[in-house]
PDB file of N, CA and C in Angstrom:
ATOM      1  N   UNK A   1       0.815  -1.193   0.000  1.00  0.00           N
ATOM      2  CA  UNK A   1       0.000   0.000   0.000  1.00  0.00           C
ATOM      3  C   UNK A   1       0.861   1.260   0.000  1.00  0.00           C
ATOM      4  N   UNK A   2       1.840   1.275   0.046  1.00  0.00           N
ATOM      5  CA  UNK A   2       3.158   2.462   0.174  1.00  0.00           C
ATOM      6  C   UNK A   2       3.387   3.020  -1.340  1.00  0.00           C
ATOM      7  N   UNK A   3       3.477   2.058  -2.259  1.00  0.00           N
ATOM      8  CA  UNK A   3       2.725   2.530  -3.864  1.00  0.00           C
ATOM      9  C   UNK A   3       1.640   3.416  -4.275  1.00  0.00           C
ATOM     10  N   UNK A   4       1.504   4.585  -4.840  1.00  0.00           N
ATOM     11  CA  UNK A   4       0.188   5.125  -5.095  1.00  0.00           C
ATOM     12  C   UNK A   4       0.026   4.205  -6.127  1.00  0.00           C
ATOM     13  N   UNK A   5       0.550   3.734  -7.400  1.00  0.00           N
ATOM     14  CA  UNK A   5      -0.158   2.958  -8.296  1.00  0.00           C
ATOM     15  C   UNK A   5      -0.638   2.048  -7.844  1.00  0.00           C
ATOM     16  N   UNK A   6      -0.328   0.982  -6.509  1.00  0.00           N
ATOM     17  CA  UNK A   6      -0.533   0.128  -5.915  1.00  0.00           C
ATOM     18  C   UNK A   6      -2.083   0.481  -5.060  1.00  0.00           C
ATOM     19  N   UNK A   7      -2.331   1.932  -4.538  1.00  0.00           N
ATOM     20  CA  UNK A   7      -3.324   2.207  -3.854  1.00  0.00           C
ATOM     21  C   UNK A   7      -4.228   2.493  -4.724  1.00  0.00           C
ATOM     22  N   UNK A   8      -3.537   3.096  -5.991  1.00  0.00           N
ATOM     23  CA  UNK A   8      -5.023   3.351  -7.027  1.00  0.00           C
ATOM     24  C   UNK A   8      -5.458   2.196  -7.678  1.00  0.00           C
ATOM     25  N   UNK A   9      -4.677   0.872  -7.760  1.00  0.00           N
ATOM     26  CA  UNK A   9      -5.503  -0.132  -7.897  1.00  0.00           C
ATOM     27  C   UNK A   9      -6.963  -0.751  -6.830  1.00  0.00           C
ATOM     28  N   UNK A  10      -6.411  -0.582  -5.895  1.00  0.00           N
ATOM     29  CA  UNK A  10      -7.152  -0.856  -4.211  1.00  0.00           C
ATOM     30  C   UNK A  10      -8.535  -0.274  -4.723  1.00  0.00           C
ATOM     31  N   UNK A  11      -8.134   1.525  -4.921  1.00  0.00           N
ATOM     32  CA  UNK A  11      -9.292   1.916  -4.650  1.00  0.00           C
ATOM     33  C   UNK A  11     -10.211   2.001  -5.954  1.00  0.00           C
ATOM     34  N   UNK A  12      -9.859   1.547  -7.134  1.00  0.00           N
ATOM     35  CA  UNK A  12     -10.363   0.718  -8.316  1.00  0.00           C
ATOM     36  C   UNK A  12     -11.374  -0.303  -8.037  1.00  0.00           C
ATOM     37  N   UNK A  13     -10.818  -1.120  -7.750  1.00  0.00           N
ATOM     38  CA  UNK A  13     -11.360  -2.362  -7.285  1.00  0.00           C
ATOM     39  C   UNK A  13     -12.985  -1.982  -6.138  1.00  0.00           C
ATOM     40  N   UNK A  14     -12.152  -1.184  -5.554  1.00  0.00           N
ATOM     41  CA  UNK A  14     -13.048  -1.042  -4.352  1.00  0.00           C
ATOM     42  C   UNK A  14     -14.293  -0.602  -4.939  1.00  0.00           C
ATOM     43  N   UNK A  15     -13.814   0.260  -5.496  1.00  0.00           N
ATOM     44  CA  UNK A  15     -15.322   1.002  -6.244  1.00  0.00           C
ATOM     45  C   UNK A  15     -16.170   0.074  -7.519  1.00  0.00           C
ATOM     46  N   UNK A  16     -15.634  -1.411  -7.551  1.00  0.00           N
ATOM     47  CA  UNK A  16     -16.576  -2.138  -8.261  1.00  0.00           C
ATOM     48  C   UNK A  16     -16.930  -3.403  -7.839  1.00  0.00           C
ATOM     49  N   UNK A  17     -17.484  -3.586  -7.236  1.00  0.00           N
ATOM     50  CA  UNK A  17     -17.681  -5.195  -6.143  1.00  0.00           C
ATOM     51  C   UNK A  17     -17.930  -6.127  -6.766  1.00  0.00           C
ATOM     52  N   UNK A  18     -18.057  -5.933  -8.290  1.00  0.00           N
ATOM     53  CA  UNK A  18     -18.105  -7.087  -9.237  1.00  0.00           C
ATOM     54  C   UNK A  18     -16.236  -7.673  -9.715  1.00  0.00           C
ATOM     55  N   UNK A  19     -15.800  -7.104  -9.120  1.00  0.00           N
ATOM     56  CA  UNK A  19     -14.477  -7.314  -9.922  1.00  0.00           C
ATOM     57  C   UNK A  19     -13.924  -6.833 -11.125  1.00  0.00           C
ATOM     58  N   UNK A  20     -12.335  -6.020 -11.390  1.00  0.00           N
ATOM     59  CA  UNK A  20     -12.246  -6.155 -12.327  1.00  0.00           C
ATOM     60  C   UNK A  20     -10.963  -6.619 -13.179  1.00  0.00           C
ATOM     61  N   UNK A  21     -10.591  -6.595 -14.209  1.00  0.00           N
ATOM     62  CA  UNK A  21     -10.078  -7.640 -14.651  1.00  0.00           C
ATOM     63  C   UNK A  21      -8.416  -6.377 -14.274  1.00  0.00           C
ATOM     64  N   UNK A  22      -7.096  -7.293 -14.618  1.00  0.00           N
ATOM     65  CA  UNK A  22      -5.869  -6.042 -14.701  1.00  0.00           C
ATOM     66  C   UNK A  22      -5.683  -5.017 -15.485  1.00  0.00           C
ATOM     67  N   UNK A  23      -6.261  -5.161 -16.792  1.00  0.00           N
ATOM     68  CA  UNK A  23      -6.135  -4.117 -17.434  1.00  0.00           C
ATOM     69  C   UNK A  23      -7.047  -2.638 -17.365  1.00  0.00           C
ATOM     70  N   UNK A  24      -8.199  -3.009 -17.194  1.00  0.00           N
ATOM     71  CA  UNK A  24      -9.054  -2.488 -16.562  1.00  0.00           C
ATOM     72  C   UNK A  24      -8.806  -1.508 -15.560  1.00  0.00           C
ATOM     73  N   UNK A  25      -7.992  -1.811 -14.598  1.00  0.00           N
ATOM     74  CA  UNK A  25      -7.834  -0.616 -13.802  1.00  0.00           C
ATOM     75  C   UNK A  25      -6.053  -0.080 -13.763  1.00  0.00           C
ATOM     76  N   UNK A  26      -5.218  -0.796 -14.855  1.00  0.00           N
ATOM     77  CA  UNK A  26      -4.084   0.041 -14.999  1.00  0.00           C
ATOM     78  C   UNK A  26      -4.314   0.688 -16.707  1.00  0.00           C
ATOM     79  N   UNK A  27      -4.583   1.771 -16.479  1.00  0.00           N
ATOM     80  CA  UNK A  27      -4.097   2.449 -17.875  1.00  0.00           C
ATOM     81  C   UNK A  27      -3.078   2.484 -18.023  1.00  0.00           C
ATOM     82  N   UNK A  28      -2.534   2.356 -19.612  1.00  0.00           N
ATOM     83  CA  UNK A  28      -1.071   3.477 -19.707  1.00  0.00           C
ATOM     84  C   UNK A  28      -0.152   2.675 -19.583  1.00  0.00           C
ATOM     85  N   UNK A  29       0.148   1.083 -19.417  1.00  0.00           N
ATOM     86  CA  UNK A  29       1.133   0.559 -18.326  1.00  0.00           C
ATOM     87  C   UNK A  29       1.315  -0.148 -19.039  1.00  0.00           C
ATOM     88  N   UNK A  30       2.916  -0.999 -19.023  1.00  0.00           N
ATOM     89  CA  UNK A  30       3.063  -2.084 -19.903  1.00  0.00           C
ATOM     90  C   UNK A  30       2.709  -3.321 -18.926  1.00  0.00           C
ATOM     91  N   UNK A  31       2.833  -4.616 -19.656  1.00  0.00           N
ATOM     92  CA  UNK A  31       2.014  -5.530 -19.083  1.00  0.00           C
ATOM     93  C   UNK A  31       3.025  -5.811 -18.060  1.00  0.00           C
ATOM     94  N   UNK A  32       4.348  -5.974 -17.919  1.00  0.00           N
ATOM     95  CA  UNK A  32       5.037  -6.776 -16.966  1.00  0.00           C
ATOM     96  C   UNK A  32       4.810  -5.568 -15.423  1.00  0.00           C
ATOM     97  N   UNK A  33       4.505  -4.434 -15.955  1.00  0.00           N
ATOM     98  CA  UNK A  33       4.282  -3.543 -14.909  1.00  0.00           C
ATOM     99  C   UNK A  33       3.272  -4.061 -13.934  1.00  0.00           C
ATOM    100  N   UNK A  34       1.861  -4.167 -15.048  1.00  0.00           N
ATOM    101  CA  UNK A  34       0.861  -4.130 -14.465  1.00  0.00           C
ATOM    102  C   UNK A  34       0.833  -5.351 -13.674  1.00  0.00           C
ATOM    103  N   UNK A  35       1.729  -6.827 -14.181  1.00  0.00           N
ATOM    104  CA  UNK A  35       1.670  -8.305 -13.723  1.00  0.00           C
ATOM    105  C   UNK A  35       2.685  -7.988 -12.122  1.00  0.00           C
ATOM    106  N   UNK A  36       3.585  -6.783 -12.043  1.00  0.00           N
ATOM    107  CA  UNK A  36       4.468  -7.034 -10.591  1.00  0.00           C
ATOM    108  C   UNK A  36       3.022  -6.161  -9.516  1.00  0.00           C
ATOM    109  N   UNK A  37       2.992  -5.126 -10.062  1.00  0.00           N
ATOM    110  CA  UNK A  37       1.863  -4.398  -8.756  1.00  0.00           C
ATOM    111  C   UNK A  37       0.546  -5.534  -8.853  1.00  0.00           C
ATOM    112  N   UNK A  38       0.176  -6.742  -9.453  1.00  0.00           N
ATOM    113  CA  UNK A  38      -0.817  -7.173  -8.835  1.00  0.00           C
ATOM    114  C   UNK A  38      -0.358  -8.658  -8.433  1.00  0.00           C
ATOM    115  N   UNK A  39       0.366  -9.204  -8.375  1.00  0.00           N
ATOM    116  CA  UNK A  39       1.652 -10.064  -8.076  1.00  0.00           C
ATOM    117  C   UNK A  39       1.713  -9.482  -6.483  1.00  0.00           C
ATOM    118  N   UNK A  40       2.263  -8.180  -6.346  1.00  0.00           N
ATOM    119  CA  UNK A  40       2.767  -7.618  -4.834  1.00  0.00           C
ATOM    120  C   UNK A  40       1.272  -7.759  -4.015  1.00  0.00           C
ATOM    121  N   UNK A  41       0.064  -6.915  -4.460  1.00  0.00           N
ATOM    122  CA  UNK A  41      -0.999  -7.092  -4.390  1.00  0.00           C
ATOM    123  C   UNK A  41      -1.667  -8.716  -3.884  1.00  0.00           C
ATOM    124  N   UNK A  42      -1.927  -9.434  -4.297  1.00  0.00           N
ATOM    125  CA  UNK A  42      -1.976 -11.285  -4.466  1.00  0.00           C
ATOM    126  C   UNK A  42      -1.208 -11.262  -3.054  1.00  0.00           C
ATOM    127  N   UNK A  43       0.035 -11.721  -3.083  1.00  0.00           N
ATOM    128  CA  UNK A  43       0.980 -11.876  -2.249  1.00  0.00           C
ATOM    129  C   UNK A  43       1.115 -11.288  -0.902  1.00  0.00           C
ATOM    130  N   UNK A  44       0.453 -10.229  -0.717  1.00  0.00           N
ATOM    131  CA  UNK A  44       0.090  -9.364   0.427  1.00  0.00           C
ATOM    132  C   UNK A  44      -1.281  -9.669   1.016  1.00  0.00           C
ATOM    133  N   UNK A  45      -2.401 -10.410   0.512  1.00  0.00           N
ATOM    134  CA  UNK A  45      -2.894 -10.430   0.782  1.00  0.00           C
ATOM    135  C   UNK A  45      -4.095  -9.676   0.499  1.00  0.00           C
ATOM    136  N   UNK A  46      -4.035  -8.474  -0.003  1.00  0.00           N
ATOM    137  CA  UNK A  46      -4.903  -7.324  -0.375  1.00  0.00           C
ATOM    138  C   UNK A  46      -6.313  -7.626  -1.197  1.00  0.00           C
ATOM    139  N   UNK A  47      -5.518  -8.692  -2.426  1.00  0.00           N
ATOM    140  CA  UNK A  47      -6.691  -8.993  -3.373  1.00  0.00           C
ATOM    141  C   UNK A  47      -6.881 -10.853  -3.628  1.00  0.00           C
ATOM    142  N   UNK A  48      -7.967 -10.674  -4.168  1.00  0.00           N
ATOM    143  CA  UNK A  48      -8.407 -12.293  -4.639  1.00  0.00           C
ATOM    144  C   UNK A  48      -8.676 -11.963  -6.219  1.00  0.00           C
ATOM    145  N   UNK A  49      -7.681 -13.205  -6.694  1.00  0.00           N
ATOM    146  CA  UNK A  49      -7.630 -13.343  -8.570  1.00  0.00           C
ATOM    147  C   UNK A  49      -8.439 -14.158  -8.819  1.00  0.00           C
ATOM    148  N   UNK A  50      -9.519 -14.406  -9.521  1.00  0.00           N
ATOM    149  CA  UNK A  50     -10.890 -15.504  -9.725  1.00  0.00           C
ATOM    150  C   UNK A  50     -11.118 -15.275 -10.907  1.00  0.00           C
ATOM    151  N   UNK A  51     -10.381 -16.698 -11.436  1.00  0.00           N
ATOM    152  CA  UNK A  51     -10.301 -17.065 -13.239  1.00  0.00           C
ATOM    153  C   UNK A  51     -11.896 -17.629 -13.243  1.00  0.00           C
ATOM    154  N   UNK A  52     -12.744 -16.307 -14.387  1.00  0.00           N
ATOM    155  CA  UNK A  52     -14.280 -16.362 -14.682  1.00  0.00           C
ATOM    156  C   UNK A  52     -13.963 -16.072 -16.217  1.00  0.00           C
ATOM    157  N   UNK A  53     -14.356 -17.672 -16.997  1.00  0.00           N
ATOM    158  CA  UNK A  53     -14.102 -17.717 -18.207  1.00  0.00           C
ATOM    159  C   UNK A  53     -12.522 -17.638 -18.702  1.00  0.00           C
ATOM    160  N   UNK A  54     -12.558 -16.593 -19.822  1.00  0.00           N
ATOM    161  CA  UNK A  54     -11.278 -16.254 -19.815  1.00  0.00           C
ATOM    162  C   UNK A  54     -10.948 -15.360 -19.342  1.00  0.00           C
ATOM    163  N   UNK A  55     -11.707 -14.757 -18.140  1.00  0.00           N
ATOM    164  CA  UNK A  55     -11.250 -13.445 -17.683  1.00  0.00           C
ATOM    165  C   UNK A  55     -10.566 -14.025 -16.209  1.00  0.00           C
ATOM    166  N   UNK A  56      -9.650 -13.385 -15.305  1.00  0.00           N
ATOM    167  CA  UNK A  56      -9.043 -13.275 -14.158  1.00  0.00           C
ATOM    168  C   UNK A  56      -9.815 -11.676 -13.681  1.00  0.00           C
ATOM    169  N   UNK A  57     -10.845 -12.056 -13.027  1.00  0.00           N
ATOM    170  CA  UNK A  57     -11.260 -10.799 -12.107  1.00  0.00           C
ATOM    171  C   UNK A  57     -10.571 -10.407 -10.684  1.00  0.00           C
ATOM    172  N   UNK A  58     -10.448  -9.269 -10.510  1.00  0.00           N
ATOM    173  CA  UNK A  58      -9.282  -9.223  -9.076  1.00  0.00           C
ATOM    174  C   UNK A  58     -10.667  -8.533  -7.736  1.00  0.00           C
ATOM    175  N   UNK A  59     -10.517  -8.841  -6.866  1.00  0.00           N
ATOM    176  CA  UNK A  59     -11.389  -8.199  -5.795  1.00  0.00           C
ATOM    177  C   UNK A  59     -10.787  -8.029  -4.826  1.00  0.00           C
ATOM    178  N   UNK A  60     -10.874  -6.911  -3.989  1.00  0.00           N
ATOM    179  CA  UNK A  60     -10.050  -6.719  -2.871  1.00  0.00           C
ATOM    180  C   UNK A  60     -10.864  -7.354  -1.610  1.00  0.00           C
ATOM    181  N   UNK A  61     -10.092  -7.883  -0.539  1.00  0.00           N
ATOM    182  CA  UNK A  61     -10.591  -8.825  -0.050  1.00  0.00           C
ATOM    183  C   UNK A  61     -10.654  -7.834   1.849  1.00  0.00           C
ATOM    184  N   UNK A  62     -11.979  -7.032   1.283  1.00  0.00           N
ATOM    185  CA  UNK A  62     -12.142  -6.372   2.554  1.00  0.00           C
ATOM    186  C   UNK A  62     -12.534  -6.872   3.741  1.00  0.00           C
ATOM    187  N   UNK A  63     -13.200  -7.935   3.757  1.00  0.00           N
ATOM    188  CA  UNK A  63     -13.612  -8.223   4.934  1.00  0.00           C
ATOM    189  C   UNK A  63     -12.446  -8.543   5.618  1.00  0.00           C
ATOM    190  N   UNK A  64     -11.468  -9.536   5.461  1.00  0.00           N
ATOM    191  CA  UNK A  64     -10.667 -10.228   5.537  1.00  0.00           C
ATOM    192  C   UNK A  64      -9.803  -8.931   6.632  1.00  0.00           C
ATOM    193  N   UNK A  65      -9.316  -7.546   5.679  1.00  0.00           N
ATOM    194  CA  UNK A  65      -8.401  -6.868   6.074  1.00  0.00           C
ATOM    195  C   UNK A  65      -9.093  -6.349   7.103  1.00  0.00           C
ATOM    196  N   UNK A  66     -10.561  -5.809   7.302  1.00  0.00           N
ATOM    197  CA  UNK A  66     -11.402  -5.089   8.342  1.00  0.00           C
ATOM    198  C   UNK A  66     -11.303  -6.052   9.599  1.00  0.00           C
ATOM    199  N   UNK A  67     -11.174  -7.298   9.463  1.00  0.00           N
ATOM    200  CA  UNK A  67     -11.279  -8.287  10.416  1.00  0.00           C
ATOM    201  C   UNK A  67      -9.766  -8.130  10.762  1.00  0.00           C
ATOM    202  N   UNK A  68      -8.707  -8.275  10.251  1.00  0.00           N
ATOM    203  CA  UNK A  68      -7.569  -8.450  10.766  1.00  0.00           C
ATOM    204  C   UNK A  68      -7.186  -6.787  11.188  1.00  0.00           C
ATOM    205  N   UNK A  69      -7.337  -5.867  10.525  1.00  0.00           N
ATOM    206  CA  UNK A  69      -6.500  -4.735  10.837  1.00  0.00           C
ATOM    207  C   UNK A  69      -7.829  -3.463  10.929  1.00  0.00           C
ATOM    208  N   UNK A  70      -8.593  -3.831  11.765  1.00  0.00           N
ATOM    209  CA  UNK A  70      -9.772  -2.970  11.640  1.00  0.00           C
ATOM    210  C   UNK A  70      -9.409  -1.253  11.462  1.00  0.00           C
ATOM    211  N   UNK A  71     -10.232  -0.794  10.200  1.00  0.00           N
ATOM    212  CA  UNK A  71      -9.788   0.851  10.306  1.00  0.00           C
ATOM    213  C   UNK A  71      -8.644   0.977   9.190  1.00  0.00           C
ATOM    214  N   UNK A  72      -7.944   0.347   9.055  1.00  0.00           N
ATOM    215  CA  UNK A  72      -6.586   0.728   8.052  1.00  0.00           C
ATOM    216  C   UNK A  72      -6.693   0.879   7.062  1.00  0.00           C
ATOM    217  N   UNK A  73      -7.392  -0.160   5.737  1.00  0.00           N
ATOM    218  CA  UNK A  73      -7.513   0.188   4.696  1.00  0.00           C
ATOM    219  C   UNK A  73      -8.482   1.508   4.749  1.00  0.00           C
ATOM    220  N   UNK A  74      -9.693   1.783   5.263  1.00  0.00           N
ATOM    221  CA  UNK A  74     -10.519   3.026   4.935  1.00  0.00           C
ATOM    222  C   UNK A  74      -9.535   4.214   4.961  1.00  0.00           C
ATOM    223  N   UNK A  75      -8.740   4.142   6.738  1.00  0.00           N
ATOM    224  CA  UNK A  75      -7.387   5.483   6.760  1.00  0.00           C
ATOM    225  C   UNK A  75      -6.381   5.582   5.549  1.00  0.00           C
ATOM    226  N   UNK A  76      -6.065   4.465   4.864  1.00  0.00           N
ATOM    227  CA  UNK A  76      -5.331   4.396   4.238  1.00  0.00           C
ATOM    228  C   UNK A  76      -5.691   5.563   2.623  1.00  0.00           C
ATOM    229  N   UNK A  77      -6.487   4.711   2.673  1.00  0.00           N
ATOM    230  CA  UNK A  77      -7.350   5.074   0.925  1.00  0.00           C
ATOM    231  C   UNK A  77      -7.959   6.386   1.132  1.00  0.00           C
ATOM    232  N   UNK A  78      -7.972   6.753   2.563  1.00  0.00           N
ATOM    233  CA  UNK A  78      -8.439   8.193   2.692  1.00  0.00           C
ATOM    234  C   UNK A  78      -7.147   9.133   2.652  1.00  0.00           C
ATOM    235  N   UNK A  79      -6.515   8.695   3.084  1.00  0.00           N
ATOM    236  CA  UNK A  79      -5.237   9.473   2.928  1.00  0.00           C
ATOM    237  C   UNK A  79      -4.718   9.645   1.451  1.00  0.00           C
ATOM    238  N   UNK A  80      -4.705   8.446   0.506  1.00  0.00           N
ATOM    239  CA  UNK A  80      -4.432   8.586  -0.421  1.00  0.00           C
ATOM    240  C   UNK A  80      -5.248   9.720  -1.656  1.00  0.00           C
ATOM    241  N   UNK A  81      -6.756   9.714  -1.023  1.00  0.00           N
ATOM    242  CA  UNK A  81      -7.747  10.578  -1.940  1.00  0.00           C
ATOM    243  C   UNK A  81      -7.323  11.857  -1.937  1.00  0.00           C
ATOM    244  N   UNK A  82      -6.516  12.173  -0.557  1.00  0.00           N
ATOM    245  CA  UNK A  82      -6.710  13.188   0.286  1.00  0.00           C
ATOM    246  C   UNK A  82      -5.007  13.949  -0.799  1.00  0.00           C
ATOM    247  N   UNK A  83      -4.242  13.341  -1.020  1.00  0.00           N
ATOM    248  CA  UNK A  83      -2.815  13.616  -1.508  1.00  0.00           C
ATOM    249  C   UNK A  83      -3.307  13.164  -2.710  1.00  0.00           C
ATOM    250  N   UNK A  84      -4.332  12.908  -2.954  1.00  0.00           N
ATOM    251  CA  UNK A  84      -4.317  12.890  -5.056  1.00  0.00           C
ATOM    252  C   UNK A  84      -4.779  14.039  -5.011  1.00  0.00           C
ATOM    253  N   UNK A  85      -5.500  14.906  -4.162  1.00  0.00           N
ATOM    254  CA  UNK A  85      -6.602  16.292  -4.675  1.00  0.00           C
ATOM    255  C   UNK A  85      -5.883  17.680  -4.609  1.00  0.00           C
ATOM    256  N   UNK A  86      -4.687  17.093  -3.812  1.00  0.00           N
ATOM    257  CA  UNK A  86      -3.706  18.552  -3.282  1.00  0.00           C
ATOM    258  C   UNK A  86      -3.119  18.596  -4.591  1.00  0.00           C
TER     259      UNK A  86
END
């Protein structure tokens, strides 16, 4: 979460509870880019990858983090809204 590209994926995701796929929420990016920030993502715990068809939908796995670290992701992603607007 120390990544803003890493947090603007988060808060991507967040804002679609259907899931969405990687490209989808990295514009602009080459692919090996977009495959390490959701790789770090995966690996941290943050998100769930769920191969639907041929698509890999990503969802961030809030309950999970609200249960373990209650409060952090909301402070987090608020902070981040808060330093994209300045």
């Amino acid at each position: 979460m120390a990544d803003p590209v890493r947090r603007g994926i988060i808060l991507k995701l967040l804002n679609n509870c259907d899931g969405m796929s990687c490209t989808e929420t990295c514009e602009n990016m080459s692919p090996s880019t977009i495959s390490f920030h959701y790789k770090v993502l995966r690996e941290s715990g943050l998100i769930r990858s769920e191969k639907v068809g041929v698509q890999v939908l990503n969802t961030v796995r809030t309950d999970e983090m609200n249960k373990r670290f209650p409060g952090l992701l909301d402070s987090i992603l608020k902070h981040h809204k808060e330093s994209k607007s300045k």
